[in-house]
Each structure stands twice: as C-alpha cells, then as structure tokens.
N, C-alpha and C. Protein backbone atom coordinates (compact mmCIF):
# COMPACT_ATOMS: atom_id res chain seq x y z
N UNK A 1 47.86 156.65 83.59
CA UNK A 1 49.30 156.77 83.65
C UNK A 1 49.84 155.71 84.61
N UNK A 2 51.22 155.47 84.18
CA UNK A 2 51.64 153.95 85.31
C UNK A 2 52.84 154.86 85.86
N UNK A 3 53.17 154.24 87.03
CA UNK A 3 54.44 154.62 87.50
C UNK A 3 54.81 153.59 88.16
N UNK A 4 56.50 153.63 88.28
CA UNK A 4 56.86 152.51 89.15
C UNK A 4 57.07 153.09 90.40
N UNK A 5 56.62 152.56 91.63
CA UNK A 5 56.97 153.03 92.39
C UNK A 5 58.39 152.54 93.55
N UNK A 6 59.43 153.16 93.98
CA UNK A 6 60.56 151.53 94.89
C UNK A 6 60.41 152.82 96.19
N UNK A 7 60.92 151.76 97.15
CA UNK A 7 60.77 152.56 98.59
C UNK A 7 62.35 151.55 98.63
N UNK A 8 63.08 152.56 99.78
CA UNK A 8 64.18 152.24 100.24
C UNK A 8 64.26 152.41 102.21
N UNK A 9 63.97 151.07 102.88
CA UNK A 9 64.04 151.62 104.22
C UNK A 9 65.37 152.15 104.56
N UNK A 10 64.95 153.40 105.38
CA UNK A 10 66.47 153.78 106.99
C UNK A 10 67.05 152.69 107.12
N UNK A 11 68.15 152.44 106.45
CA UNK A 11 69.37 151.08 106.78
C UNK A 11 69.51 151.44 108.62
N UNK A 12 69.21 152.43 109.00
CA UNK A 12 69.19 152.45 110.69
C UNK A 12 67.89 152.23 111.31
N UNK A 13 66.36 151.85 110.43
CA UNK A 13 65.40 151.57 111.10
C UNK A 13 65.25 150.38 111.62
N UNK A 14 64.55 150.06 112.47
CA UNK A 14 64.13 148.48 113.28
C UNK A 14 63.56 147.68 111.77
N UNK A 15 63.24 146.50 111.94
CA UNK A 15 62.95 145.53 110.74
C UNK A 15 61.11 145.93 111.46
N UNK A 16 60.49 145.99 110.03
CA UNK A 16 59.21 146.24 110.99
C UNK A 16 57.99 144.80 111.72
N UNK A 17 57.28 145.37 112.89
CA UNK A 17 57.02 144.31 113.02
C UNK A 17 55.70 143.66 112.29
N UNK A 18 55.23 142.01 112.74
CA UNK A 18 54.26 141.72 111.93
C UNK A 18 53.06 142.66 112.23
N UNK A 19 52.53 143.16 113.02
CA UNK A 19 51.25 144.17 112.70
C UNK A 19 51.49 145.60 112.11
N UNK A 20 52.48 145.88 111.66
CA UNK A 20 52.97 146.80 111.12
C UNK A 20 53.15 146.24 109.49
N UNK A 21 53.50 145.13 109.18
CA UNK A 21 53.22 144.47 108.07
C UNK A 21 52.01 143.95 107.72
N UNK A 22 51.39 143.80 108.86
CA UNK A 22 49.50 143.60 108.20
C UNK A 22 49.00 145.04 107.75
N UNK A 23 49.31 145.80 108.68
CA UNK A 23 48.87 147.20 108.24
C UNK A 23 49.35 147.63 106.96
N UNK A 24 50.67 147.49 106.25
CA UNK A 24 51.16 148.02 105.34
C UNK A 24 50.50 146.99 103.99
N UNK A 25 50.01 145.37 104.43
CA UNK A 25 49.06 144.75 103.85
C UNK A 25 48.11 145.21 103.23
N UNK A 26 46.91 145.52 104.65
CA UNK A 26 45.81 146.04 104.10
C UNK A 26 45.66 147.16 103.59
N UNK A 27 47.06 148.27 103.49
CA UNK A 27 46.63 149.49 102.56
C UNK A 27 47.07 148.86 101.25
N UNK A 28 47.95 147.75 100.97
CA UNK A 28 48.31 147.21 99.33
C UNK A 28 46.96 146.85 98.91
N UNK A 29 46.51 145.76 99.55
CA UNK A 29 45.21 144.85 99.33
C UNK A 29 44.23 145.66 98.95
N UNK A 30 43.62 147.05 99.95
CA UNK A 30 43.02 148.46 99.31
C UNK A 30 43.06 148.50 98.54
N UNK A 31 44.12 148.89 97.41
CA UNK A 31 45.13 149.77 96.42
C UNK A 31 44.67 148.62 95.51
N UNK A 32 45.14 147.51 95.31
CA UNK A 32 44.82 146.21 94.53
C UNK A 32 43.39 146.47 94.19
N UNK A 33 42.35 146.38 94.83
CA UNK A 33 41.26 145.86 94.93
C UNK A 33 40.45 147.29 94.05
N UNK A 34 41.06 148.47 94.67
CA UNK A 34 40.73 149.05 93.73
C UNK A 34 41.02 149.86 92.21
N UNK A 35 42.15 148.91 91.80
CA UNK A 35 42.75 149.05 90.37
C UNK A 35 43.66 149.86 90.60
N UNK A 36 44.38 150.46 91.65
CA UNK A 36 45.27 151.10 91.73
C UNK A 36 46.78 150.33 91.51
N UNK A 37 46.63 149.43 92.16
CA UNK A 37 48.18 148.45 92.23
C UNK A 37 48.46 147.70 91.45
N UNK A 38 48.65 147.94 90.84
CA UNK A 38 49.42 146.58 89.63
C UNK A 38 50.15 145.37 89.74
N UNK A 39 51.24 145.65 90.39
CA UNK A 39 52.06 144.58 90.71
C UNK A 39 52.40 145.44 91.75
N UNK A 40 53.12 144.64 93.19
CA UNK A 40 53.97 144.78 93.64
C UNK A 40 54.96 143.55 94.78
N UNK A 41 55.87 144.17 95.27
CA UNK A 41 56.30 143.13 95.54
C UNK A 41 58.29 143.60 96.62
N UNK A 42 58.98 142.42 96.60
CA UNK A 42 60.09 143.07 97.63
C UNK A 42 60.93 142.53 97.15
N UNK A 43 62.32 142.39 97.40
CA UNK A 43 64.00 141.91 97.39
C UNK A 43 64.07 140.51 98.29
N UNK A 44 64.17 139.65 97.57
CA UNK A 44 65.30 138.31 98.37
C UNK A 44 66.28 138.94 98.88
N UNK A 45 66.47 139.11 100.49
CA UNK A 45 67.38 139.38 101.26
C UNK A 45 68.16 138.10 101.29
N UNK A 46 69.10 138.43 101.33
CA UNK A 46 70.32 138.91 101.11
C UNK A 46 70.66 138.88 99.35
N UNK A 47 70.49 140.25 98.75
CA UNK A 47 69.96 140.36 97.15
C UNK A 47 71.71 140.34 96.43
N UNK A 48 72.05 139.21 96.20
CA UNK A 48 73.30 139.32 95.15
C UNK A 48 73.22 140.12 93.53
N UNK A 49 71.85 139.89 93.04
CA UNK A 49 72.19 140.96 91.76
C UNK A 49 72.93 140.08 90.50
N UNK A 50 72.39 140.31 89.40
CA UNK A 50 73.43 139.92 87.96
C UNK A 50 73.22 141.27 87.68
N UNK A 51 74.38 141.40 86.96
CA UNK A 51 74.47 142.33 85.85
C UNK A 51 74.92 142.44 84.16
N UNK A 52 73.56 142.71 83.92
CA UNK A 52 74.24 142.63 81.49
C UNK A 52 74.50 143.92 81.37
N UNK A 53 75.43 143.65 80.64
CA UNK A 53 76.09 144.67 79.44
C UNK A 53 76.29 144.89 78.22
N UNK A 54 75.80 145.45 77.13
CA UNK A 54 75.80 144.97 75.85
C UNK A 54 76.52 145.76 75.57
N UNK A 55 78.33 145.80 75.31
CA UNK A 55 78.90 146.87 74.61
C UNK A 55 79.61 146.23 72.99
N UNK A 56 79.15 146.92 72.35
CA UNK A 56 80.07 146.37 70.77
C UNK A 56 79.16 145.44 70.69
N UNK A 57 78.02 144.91 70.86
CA UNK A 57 77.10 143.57 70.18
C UNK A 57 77.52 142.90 71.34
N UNK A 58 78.62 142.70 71.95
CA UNK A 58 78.83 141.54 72.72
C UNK A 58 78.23 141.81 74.27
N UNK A 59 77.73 140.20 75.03
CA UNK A 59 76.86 140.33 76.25
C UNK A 59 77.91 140.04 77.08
N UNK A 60 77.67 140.64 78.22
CA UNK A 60 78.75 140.31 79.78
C UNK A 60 77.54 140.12 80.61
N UNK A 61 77.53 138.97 81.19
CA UNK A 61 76.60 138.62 82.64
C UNK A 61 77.60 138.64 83.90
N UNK A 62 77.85 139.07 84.75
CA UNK A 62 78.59 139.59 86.05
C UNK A 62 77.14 139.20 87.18
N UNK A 63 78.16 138.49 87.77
CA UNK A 63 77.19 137.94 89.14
C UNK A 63 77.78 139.13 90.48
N UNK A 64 76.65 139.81 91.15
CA UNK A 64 77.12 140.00 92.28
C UNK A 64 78.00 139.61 93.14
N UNK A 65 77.80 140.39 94.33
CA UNK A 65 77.45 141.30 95.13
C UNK A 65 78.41 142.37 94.64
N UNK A 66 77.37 143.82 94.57
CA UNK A 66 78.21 144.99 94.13
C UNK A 66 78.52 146.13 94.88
N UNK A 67 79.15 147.00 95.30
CA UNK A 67 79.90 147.81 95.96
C UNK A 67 78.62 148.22 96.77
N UNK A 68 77.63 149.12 95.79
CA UNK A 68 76.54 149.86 95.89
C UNK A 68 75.61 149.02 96.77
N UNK A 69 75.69 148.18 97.51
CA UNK A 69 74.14 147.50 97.81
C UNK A 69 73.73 147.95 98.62
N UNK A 70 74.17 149.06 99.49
CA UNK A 70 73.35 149.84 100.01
C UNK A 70 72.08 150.96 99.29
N UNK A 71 72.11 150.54 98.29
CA UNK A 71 71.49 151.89 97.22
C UNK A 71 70.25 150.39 96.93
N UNK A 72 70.06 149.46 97.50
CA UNK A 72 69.41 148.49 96.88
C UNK A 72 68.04 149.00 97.24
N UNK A 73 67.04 148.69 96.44
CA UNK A 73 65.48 148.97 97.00
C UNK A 73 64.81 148.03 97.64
N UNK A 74 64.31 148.10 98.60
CA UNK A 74 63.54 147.02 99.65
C UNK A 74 62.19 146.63 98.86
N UNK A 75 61.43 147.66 98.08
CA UNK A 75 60.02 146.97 97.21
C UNK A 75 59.86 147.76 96.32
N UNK A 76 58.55 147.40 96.06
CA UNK A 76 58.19 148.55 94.71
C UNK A 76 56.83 148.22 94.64
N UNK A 77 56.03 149.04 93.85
CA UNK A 77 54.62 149.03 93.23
C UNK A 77 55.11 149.55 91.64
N UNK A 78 54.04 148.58 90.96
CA UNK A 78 53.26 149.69 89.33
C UNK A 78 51.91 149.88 89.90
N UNK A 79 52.06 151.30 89.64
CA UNK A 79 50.95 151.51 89.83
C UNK A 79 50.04 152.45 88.90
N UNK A 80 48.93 152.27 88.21
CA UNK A 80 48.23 152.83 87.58
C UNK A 80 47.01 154.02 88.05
N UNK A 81 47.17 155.43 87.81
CA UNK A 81 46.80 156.75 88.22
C UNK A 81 46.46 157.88 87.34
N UNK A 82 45.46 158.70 87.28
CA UNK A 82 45.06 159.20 86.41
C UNK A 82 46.63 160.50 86.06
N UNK A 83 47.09 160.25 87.23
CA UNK A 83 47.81 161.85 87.49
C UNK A 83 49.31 161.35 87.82
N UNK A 84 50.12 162.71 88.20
CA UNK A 84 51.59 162.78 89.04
C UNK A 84 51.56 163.02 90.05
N UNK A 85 49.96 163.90 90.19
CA UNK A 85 49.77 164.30 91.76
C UNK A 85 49.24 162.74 92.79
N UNK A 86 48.24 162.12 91.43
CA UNK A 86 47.33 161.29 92.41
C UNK A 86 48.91 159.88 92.77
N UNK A 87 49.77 160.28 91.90
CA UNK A 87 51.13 159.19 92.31
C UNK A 87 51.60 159.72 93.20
N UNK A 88 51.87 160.89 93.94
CA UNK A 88 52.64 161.30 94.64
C UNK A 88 51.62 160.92 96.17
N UNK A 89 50.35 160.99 95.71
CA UNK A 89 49.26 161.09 96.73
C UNK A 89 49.34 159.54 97.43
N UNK A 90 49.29 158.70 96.36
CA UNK A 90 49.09 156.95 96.78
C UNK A 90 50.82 156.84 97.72
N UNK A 91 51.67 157.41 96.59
CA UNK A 91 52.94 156.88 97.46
C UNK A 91 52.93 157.49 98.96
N UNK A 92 53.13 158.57 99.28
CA UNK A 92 52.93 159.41 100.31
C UNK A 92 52.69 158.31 101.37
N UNK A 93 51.19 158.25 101.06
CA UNK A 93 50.36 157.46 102.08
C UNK A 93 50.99 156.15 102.20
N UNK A 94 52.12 155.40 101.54
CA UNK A 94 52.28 154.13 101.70
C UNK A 94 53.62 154.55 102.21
N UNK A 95 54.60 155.84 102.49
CA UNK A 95 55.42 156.23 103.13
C UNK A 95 55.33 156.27 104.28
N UNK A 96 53.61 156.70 104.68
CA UNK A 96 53.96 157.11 106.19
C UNK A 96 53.85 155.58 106.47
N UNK A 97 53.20 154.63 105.81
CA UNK A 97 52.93 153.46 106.79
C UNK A 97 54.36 152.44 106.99
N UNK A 98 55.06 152.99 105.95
CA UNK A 98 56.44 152.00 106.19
C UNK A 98 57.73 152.73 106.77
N UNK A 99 57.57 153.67 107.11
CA UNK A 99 58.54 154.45 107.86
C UNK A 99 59.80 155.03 107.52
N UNK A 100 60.44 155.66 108.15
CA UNK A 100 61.79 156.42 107.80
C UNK A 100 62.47 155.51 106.53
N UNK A 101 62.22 156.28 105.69
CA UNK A 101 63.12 155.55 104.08
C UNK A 101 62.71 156.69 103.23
N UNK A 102 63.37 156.38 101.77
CA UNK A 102 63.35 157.07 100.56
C UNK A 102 62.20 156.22 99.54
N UNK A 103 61.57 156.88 99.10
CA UNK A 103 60.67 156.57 97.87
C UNK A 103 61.01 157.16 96.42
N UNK A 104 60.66 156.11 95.22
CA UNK A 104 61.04 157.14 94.05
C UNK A 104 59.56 157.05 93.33
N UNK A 105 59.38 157.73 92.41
CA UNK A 105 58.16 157.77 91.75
C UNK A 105 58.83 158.03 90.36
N UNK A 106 58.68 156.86 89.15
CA UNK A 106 59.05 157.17 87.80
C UNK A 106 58.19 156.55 87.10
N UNK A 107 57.56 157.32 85.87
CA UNK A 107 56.65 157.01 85.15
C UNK A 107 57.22 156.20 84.37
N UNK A 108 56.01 154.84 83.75
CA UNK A 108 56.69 154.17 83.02
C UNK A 108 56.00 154.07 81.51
N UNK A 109 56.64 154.57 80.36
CA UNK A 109 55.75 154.49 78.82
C UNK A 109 55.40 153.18 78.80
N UNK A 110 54.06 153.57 78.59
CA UNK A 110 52.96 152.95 77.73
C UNK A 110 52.18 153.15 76.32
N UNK A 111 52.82 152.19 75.49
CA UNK A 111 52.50 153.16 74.28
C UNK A 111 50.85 153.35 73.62
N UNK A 112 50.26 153.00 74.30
CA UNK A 112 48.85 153.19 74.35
C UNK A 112 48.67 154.83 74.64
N UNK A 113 49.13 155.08 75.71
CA UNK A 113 48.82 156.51 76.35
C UNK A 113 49.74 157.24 75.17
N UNK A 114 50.56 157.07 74.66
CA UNK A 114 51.62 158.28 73.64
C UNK A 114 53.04 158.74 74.39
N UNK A 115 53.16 159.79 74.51
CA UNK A 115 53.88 159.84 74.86
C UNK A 115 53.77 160.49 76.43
N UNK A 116 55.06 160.14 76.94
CA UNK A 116 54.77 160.51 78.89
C UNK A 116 54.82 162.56 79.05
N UNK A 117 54.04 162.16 80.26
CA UNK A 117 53.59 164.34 79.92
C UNK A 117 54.51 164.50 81.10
C-alpha cells in the first residue's frame, strides 16, 4: 500500500537546527534504504504556488501567492507499507523527530493493488 505522507511545522516553532536535520536525515536515509520511502522531499521557501482550473473545457493558470499559505506543507514522503497501521507507525516516528506540527497520512491508488481498503 502507498501513502502520501505531508508534515506541516508549528508556524511558532524555531527553524530546526543542522543536527536536528542530520537526525531527521538519517531516519529518511533508514526508511529509503529499506524500501520504505519512495520519494520524498520539501517546499521552495518562499512557495508562490500556480493554480489550474478546468471549468467548461476551458484552462485558467493563476500564479500565486494565495490567501491560505499558511495551510502550506513544509514536506512530504510516498511511502510504501504493508498496512494503515504500519503508515501511521513510520509517520509517528518521523513526527517526533521533526517536532510540534501537523502530519497527514492519505493513501494513494495504485491500480495494481485494486482498489484502496
């Protein structure tokens, strides 16, 4: 099963420091190494954003910055897991290491697997 995973830091936490980013490293590099991590990765700060719209056939591209950018996500993982538990289990652990923020966990179809349980 894949899920995407995004983390959102405490807009009131400190920026973290670099051994706090090696640490949050070597649990990705872990995760990688052992087929858990798929991709992951972070936001170009200061993140302006496009936005499409397809209404009636016709496309609208709209360039940022949008009201919401506080709702923006700081990173994300795909990550591949037998389970919902063993996703909740990997994220968890990559919560405590990045500190006060929000995490989401959403599965993503693969149409190999059928349909999502």
């Amino acid at each position: 099963m894949k899920f995407l995973m995004t983390y959102q830091q405490n807009p009131n936490a400190a920026p973290p420091t670099p051994e706090h980013m090696q640490k949050i490293g070597e649990f990705t590099m872990k995760n990688i190494q052992a087929g858990i991590v798929k991709m992951t990765g972070g936001l170009v700060r200061p993140t302006k954003g496009i936005q499409l719209e397809c209404k009636g056939g016709k496309m609208s591209v709209i360039d940022g910055p949008f009201v919401e950018t506080k709702e923006l996500i700081d990173g994300f993982a795909l990550v591949e897991v037998a389970s919902r538990e063993e996703a909740v289990r990997v994220a968890s652990e990559f919560m405590q290491l990045a500190g006060d923020g929000v995490g989401e966990i959403l599965q993503v179809f693969d149409m190999g697997e059928g349909q999502p349980r």
